[in-house]
PDB file of N, CA and C in Angstrom:
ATOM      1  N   UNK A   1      39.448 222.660 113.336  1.00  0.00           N
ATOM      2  CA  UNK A   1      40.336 222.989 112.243  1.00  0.00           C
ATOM      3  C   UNK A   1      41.662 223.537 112.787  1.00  0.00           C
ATOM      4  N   UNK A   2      41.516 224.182 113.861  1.00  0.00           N
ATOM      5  CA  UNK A   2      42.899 225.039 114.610  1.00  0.00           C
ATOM      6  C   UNK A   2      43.622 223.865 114.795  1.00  0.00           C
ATOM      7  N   UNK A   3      42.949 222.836 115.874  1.00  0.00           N
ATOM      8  CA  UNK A   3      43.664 221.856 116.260  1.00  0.00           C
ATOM      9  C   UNK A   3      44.228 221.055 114.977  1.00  0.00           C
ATOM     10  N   UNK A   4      43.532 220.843 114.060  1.00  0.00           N
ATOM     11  CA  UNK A   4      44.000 219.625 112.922  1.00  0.00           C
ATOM     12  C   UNK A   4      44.947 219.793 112.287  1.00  0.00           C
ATOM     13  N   UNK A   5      44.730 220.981 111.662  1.00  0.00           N
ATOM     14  CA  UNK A   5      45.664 221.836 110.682  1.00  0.00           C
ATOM     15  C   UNK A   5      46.575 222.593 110.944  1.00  0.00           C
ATOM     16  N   UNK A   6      46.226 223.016 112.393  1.00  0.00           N
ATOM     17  CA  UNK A   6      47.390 224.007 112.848  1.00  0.00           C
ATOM     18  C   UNK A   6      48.268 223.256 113.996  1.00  0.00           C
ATOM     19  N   UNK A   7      47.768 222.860 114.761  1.00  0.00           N
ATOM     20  CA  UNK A   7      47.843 221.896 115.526  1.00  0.00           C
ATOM     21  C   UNK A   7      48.244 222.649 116.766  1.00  0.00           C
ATOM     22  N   UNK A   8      46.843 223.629 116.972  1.00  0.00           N
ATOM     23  CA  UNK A   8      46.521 224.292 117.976  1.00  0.00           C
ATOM     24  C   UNK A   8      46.827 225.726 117.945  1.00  0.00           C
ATOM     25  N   UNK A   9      48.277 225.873 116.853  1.00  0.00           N
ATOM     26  CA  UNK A   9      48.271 227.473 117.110  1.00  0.00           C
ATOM     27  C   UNK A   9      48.053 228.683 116.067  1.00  0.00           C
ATOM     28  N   UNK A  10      47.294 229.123 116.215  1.00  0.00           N
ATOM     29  CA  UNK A  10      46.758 230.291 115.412  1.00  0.00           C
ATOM     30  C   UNK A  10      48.167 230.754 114.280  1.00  0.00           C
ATOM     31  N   UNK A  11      47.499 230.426 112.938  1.00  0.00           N
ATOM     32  CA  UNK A  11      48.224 230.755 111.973  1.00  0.00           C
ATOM     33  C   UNK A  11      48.224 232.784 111.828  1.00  0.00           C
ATOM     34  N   UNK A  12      49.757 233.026 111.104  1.00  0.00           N
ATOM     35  CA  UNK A  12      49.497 234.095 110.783  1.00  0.00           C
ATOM     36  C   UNK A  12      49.489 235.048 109.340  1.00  0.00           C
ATOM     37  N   UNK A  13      49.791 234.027 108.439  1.00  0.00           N
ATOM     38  CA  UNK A  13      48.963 234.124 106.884  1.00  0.00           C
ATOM     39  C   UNK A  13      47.856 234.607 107.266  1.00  0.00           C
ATOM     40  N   UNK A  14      47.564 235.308 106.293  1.00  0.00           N
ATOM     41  CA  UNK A  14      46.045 236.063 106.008  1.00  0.00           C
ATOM     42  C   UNK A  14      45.133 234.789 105.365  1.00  0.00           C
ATOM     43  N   UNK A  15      45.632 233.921 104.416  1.00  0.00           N
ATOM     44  CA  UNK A  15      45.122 232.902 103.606  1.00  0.00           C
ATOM     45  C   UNK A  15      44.484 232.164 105.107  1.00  0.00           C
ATOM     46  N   UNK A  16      45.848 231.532 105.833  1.00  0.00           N
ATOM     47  CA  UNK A  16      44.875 230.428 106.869  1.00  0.00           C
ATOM     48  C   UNK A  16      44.457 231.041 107.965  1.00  0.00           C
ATOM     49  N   UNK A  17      44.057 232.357 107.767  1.00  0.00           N
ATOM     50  CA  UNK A  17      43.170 232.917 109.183  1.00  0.00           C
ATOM     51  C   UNK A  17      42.075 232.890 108.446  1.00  0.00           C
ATOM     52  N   UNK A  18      41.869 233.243 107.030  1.00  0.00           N
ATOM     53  CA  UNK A  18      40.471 233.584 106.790  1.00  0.00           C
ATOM     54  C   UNK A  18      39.895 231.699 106.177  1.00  0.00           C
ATOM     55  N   UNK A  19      40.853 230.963 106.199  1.00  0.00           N
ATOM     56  CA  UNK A  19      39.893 229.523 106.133  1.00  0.00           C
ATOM     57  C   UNK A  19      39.270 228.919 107.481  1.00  0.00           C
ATOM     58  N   UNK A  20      39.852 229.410 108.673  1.00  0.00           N
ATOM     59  CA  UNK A  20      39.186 229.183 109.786  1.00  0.00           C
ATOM     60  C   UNK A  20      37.993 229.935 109.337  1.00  0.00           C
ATOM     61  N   UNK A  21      36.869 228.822 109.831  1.00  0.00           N
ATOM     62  CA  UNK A  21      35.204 229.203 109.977  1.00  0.00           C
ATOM     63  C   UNK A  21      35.592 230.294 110.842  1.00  0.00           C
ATOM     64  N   UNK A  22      34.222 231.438 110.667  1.00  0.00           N
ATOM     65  CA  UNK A  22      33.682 232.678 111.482  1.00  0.00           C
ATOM     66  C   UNK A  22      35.157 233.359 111.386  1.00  0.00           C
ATOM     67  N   UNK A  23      36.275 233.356 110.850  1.00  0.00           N
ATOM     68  CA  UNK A  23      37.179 234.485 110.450  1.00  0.00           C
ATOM     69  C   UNK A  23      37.189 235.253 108.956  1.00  0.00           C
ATOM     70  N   UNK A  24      36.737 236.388 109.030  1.00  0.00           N
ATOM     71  CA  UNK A  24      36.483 237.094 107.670  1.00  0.00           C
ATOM     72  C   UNK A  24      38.249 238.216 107.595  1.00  0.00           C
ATOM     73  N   UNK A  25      38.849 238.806 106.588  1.00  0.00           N
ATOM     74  CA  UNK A  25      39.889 239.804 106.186  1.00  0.00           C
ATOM     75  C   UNK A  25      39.672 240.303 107.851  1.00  0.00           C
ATOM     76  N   UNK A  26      38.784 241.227 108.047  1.00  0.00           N
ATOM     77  CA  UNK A  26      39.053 242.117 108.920  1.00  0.00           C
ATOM     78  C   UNK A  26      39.698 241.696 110.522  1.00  0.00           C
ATOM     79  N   UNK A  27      39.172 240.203 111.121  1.00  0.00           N
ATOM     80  CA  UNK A  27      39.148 239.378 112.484  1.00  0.00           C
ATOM     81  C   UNK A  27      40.826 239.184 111.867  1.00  0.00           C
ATOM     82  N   UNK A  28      41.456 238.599 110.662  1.00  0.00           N
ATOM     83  CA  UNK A  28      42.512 238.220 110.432  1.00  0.00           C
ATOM     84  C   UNK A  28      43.347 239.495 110.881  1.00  0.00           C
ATOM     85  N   UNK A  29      42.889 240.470 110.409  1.00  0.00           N
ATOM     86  CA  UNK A  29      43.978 241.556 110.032  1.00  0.00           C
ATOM     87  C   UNK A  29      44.210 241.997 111.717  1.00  0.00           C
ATOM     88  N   UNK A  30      43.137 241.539 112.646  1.00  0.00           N
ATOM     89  CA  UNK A  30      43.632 242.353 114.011  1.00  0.00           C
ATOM     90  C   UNK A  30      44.102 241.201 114.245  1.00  0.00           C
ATOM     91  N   UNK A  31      43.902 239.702 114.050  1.00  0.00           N
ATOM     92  CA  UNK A  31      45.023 239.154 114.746  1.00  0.00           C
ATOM     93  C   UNK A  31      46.243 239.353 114.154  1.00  0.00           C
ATOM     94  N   UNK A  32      46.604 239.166 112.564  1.00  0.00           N
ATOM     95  CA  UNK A  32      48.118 239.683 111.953  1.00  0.00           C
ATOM     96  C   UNK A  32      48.560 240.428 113.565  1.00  0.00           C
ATOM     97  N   UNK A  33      47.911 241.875 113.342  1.00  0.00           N
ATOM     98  CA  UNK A  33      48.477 243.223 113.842  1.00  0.00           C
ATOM     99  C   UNK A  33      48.737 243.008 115.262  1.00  0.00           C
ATOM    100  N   UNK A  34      47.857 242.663 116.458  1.00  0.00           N
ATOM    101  CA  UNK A  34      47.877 242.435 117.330  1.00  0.00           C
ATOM    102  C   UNK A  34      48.434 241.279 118.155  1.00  0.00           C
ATOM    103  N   UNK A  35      48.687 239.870 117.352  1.00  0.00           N
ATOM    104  CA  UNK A  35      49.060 239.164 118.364  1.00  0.00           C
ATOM    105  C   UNK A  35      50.868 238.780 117.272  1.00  0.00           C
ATOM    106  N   UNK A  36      50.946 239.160 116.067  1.00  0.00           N
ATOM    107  CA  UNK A  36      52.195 238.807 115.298  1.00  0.00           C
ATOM    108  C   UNK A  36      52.862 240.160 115.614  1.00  0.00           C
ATOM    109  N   UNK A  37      52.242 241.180 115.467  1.00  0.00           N
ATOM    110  CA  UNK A  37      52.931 242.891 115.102  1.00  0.00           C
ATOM    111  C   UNK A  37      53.316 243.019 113.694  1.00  0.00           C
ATOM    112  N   UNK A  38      52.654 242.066 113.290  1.00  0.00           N
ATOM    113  CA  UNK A  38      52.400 242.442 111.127  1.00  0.00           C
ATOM    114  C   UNK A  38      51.708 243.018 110.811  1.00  0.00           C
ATOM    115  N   UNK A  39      52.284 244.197 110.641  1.00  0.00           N
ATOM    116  CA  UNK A  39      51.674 245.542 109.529  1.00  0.00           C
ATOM    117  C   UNK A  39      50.517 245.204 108.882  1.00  0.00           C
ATOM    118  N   UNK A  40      48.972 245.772 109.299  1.00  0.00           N
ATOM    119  CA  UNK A  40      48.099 245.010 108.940  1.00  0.00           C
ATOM    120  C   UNK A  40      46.914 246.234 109.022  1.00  0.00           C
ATOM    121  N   UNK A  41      46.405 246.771 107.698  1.00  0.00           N
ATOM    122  CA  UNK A  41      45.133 247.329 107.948  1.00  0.00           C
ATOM    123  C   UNK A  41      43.543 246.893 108.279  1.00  0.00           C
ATOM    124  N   UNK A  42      43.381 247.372 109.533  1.00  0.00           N
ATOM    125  CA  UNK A  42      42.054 246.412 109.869  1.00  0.00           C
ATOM    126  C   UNK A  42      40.527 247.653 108.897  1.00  0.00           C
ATOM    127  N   UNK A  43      40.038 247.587 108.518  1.00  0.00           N
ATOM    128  CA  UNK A  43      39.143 248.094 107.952  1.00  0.00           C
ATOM    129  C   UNK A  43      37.415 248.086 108.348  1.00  0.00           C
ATOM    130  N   UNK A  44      37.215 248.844 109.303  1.00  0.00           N
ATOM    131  CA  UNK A  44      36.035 248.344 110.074  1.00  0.00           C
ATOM    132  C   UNK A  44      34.636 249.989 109.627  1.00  0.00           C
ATOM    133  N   UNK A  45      33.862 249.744 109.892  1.00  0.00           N
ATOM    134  CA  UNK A  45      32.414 250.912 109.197  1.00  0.00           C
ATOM    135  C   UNK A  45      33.453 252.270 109.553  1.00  0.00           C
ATOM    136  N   UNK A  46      34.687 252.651 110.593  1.00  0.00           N
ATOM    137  CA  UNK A  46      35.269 253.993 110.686  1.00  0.00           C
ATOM    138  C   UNK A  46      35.847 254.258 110.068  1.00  0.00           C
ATOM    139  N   UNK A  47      37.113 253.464 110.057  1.00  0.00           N
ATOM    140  CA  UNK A  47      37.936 253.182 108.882  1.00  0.00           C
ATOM    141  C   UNK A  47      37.449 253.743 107.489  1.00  0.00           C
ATOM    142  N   UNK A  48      36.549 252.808 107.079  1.00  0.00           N
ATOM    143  CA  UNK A  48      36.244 252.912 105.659  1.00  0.00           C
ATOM    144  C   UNK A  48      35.607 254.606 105.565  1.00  0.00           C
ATOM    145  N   UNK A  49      34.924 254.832 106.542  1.00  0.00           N
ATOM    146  CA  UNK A  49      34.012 255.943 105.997  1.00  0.00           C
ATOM    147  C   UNK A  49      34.847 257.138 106.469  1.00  0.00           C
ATOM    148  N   UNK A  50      36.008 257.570 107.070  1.00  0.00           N
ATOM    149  CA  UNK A  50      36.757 258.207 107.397  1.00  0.00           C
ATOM    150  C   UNK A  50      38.077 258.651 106.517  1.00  0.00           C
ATOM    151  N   UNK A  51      38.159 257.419 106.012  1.00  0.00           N
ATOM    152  CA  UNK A  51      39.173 257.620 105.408  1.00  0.00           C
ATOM    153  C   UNK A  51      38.675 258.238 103.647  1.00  0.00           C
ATOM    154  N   UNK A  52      37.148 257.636 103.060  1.00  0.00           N
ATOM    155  CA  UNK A  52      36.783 258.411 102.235  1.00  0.00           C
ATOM    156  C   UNK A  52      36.287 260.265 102.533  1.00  0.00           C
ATOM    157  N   UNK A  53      36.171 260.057 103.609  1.00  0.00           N
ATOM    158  CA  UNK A  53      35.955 261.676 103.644  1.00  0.00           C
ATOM    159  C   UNK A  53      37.289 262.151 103.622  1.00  0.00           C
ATOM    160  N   UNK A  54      38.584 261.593 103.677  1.00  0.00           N
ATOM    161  CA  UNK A  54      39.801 262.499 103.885  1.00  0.00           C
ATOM    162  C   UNK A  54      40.112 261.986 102.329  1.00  0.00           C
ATOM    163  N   UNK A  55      39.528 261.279 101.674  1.00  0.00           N
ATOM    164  CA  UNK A  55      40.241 260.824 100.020  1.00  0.00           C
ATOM    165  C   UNK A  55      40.832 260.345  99.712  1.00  0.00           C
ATOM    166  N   UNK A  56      41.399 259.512 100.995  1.00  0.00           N
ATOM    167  CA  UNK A  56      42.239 258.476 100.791  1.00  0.00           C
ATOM    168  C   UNK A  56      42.052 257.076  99.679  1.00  0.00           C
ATOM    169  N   UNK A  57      40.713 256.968 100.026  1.00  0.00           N
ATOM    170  CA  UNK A  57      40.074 256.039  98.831  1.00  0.00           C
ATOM    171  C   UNK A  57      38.711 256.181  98.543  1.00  0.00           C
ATOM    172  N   UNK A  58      38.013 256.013  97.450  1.00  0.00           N
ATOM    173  CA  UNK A  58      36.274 256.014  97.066  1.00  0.00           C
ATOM    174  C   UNK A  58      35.605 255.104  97.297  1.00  0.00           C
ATOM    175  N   UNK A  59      36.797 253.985  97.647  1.00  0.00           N
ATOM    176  CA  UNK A  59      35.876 252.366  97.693  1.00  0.00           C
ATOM    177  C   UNK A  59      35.513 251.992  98.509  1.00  0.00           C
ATOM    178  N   UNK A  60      34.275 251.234  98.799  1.00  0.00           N
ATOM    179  CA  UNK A  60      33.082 250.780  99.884  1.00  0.00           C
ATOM    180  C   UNK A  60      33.517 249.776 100.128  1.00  0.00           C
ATOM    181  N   UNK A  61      34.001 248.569  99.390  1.00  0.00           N
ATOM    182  CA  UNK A  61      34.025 247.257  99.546  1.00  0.00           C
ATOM    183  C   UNK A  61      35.881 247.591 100.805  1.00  0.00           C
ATOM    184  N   UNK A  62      35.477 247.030 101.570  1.00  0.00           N
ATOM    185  CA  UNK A  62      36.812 246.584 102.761  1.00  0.00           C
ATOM    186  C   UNK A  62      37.929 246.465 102.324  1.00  0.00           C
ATOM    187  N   UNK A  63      37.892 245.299 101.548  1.00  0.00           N
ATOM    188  CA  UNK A  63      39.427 245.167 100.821  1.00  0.00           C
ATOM    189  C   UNK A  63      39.832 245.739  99.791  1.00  0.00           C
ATOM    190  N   UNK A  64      39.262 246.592  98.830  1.00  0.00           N
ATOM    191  CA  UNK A  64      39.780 247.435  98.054  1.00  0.00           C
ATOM    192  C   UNK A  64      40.120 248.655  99.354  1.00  0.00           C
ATOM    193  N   UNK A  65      39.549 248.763 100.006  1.00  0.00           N
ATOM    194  CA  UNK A  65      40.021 249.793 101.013  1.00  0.00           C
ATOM    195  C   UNK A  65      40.984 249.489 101.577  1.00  0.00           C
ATOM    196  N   UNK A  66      41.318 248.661 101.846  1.00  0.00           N
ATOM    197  CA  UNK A  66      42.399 248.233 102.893  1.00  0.00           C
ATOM    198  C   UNK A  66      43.771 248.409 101.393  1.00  0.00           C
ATOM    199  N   UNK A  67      43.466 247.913 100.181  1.00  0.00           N
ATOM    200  CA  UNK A  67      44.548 247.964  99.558  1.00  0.00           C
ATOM    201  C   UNK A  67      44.762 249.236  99.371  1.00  0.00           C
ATOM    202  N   UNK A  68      43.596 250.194  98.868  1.00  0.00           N
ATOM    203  CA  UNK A  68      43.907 251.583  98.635  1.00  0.00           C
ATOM    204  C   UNK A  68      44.895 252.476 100.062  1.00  0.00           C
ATOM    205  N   UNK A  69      44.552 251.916 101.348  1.00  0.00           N
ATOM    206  CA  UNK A  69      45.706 252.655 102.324  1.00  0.00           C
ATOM    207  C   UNK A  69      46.931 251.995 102.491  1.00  0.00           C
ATOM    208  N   UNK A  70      46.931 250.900 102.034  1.00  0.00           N
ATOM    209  CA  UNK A  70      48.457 250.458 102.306  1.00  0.00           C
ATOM    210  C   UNK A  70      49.637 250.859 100.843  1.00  0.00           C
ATOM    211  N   UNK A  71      48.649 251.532  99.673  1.00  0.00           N
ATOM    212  CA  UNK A  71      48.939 252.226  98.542  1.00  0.00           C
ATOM    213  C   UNK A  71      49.546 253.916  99.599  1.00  0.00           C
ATOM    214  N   UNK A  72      48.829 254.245 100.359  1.00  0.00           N
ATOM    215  CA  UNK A  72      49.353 255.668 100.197  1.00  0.00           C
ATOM    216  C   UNK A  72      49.741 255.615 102.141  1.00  0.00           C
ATOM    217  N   UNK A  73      49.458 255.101 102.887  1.00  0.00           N
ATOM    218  CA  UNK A  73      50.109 255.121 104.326  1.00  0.00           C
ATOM    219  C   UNK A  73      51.398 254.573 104.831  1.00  0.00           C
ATOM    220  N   UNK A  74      52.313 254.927 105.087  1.00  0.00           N
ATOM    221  CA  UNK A  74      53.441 254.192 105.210  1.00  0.00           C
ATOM    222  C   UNK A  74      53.069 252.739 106.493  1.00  0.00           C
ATOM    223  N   UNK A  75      53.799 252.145 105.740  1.00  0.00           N
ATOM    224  CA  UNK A  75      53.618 250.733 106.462  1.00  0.00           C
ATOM    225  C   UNK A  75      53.528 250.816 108.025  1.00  0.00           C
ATOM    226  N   UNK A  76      54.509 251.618 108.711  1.00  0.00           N
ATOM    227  CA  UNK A  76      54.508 251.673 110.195  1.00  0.00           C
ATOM    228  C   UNK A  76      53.569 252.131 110.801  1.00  0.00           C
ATOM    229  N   UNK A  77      52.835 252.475 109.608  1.00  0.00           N
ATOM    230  CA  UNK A  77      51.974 253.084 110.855  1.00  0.00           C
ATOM    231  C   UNK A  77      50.223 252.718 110.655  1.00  0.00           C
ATOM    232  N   UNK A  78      50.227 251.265 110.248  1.00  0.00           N
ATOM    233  CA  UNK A  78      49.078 250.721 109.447  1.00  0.00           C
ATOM    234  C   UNK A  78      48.561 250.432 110.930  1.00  0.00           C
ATOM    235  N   UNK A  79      49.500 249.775 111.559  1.00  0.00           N
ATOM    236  CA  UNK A  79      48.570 249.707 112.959  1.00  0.00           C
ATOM    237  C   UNK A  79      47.944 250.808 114.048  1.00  0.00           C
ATOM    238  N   UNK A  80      48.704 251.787 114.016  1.00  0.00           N
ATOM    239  CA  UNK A  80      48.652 252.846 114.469  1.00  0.00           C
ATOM    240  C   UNK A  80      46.948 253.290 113.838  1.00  0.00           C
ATOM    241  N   UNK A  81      46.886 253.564 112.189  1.00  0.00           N
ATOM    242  CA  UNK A  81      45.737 254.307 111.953  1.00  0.00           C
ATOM    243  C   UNK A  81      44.602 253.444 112.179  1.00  0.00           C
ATOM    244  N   UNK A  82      44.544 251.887 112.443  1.00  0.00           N
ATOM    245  CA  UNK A  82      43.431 251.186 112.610  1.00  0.00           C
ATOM    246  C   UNK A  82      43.100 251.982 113.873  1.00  0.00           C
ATOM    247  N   UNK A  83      43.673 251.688 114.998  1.00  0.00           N
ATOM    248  CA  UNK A  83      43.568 252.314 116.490  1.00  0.00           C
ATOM    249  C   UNK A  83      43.139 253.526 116.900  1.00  0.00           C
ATOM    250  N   UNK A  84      43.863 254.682 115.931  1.00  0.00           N
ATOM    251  CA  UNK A  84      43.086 255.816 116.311  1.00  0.00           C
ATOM    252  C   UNK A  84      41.910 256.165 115.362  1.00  0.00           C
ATOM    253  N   UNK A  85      42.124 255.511 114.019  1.00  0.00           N
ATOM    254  CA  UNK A  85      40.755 256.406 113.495  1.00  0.00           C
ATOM    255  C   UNK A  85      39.665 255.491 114.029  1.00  0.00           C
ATOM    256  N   UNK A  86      39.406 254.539 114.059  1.00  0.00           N
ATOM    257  CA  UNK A  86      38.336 253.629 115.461  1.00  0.00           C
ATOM    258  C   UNK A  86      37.838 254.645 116.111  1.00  0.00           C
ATOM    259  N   UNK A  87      39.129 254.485 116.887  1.00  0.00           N
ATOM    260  CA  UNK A  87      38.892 255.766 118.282  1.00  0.00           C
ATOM    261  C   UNK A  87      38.046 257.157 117.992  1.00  0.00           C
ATOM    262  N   UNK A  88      38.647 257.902 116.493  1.00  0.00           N
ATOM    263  CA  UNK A  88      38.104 259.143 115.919  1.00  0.00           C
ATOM    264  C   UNK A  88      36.678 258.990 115.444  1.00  0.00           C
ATOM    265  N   UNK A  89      36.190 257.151 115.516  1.00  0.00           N
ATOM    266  CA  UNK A  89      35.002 257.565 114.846  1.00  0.00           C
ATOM    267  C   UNK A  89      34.340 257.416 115.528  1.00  0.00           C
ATOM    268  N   UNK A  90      34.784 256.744 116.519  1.00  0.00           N
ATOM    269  CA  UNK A  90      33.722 256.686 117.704  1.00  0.00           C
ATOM    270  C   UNK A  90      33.570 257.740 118.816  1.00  0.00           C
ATOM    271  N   UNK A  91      34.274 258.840 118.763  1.00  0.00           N
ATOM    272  CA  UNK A  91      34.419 260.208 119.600  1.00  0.00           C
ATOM    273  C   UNK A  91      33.696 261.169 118.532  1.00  0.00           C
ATOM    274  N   UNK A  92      34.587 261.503 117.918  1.00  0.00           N
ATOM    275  CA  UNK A  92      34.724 262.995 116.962  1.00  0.00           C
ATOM    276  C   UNK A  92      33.643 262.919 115.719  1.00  0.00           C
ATOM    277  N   UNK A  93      34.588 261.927 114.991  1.00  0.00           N
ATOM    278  CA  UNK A  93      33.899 261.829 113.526  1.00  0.00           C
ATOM    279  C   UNK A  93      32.318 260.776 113.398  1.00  0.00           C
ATOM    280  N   UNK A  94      31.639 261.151 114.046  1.00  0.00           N
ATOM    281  CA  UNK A  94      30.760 259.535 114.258  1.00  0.00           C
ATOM    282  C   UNK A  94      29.818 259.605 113.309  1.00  0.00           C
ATOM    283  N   UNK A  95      29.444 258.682 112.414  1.00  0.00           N
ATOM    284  CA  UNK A  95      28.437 258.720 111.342  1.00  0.00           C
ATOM    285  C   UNK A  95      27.232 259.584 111.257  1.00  0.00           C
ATOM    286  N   UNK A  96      26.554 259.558 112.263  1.00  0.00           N
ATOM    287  CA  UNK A  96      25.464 260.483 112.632  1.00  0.00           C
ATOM    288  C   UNK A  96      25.355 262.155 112.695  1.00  0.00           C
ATOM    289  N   UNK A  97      26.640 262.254 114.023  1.00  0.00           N
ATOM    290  CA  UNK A  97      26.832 263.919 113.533  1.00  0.00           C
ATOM    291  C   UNK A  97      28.560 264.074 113.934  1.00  0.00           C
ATOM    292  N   UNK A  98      28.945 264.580 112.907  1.00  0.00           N
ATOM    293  CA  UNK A  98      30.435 264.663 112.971  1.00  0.00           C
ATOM    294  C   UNK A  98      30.641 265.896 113.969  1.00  0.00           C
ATOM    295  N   UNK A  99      31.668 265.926 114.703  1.00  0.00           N
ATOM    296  CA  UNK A  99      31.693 267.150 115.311  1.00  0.00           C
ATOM    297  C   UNK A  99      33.284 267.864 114.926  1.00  0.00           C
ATOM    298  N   UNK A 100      33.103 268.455 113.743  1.00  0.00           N
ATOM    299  CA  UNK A 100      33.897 268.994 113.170  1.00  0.00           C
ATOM    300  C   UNK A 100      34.792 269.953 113.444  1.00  0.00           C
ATOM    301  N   UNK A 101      34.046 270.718 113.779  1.00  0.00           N
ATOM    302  CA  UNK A 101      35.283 271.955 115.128  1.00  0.00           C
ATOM    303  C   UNK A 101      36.309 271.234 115.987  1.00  0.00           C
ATOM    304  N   UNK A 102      35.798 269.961 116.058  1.00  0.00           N
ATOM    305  CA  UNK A 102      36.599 269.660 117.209  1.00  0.00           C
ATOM    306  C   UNK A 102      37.122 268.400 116.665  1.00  0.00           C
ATOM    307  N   UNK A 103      37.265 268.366 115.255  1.00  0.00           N
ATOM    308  CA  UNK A 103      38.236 267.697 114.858  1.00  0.00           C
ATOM    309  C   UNK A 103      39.886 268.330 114.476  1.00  0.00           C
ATOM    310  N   UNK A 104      41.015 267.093 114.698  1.00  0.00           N
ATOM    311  CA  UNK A 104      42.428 267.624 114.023  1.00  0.00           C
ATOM    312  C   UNK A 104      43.042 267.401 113.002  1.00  0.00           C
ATOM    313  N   UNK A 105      41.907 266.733 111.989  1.00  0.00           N
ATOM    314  CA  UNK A 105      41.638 266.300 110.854  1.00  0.00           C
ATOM    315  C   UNK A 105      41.269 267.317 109.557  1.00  0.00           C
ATOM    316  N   UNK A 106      40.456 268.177 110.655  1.00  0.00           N
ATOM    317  CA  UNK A 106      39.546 269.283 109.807  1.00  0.00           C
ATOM    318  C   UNK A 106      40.386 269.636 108.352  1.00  0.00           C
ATOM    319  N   UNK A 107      41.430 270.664 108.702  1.00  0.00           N
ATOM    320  CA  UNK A 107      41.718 271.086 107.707  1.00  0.00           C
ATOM    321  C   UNK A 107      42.467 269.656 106.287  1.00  0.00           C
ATOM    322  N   UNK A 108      42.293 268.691 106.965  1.00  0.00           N
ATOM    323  CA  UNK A 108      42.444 267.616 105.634  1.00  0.00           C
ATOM    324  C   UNK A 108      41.030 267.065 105.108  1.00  0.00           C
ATOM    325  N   UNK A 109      40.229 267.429 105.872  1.00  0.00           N
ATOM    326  CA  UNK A 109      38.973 266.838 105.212  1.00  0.00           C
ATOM    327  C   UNK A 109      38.043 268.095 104.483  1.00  0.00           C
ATOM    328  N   UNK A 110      37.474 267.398 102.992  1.00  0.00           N
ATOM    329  CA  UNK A 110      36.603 268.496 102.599  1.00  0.00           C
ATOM    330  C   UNK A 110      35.691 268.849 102.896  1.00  0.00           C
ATOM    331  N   UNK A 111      34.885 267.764 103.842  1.00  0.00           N
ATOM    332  CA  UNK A 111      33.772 268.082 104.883  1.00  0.00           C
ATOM    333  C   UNK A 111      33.496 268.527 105.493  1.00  0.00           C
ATOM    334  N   UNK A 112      34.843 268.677 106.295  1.00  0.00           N
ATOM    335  CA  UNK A 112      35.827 269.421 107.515  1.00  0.00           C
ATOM    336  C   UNK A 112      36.111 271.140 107.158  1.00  0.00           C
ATOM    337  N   UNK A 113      36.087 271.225 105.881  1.00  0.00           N
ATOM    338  CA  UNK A 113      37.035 272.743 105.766  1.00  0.00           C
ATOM    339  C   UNK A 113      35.346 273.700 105.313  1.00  0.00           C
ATOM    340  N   UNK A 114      34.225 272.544 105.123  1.00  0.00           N
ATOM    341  CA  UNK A 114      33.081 273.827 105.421  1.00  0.00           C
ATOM    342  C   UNK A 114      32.686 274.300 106.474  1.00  0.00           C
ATOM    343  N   UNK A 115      33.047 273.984 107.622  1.00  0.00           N
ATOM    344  CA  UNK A 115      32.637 274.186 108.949  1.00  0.00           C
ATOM    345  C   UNK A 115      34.286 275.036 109.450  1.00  0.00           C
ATOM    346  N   UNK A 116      34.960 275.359 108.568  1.00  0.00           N
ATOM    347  CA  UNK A 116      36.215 276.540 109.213  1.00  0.00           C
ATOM    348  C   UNK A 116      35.349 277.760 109.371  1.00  0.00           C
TER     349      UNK A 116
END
């Protein structure tokens, strides 16, 4: 399909990344971000569950998430928060046991401000 339609080179519409087979929103959104530098929220299990503990959004489903932060994060820095909150959930904030003291988040999260 790359070759036929594209005629070899990786589109950067969101529409013709996610009609390539085995590309879902999220594979699109790191190529957008990473190989174009288009402002692009990638939304992955940290993301989503990180950003509801800070209230940014309530919603589970990916792409209502991804719309709810590009509603309240300024655009520049959509790539930026894919990268570090990743990073935050896989260090600090990790599903299992958050380690809250030693987050710099704390005082924005309500999870966060029972452990002050």
């Amino acid at each position: 399909m790359l070759l036929e339609k594209h005629g070899g080179k990786i589109p950067s519409s969101i529409e013709e990344l996610t009609e390539l087979p085995g590309v879902g929103r999220k594979t699109a959104n790191v190529i957008r971000g990473n190989i174009y530098d288009i402002p692009s929220i990638v939304v992955d299990t940290h993301v989503g569950r990180i950003s509801r503990k800070l209230g940014l959004t309530k919603q589970e489903d990916p792409e209502k998430v991804e719309h709810d932060l590009e509603a309240v994060l300024p655009k520049d820095h959509w790539i930026l928060w894919n990268i570090q909150i990743i990073a935050h959930g896989r260090t600090i904030c990790t599903a299992r046991k958050p380690a809250c003291g030693e987050c710099f988040l704390r005082e924005y999260c309500p999870e966060g401000q029972k452990h002050i």
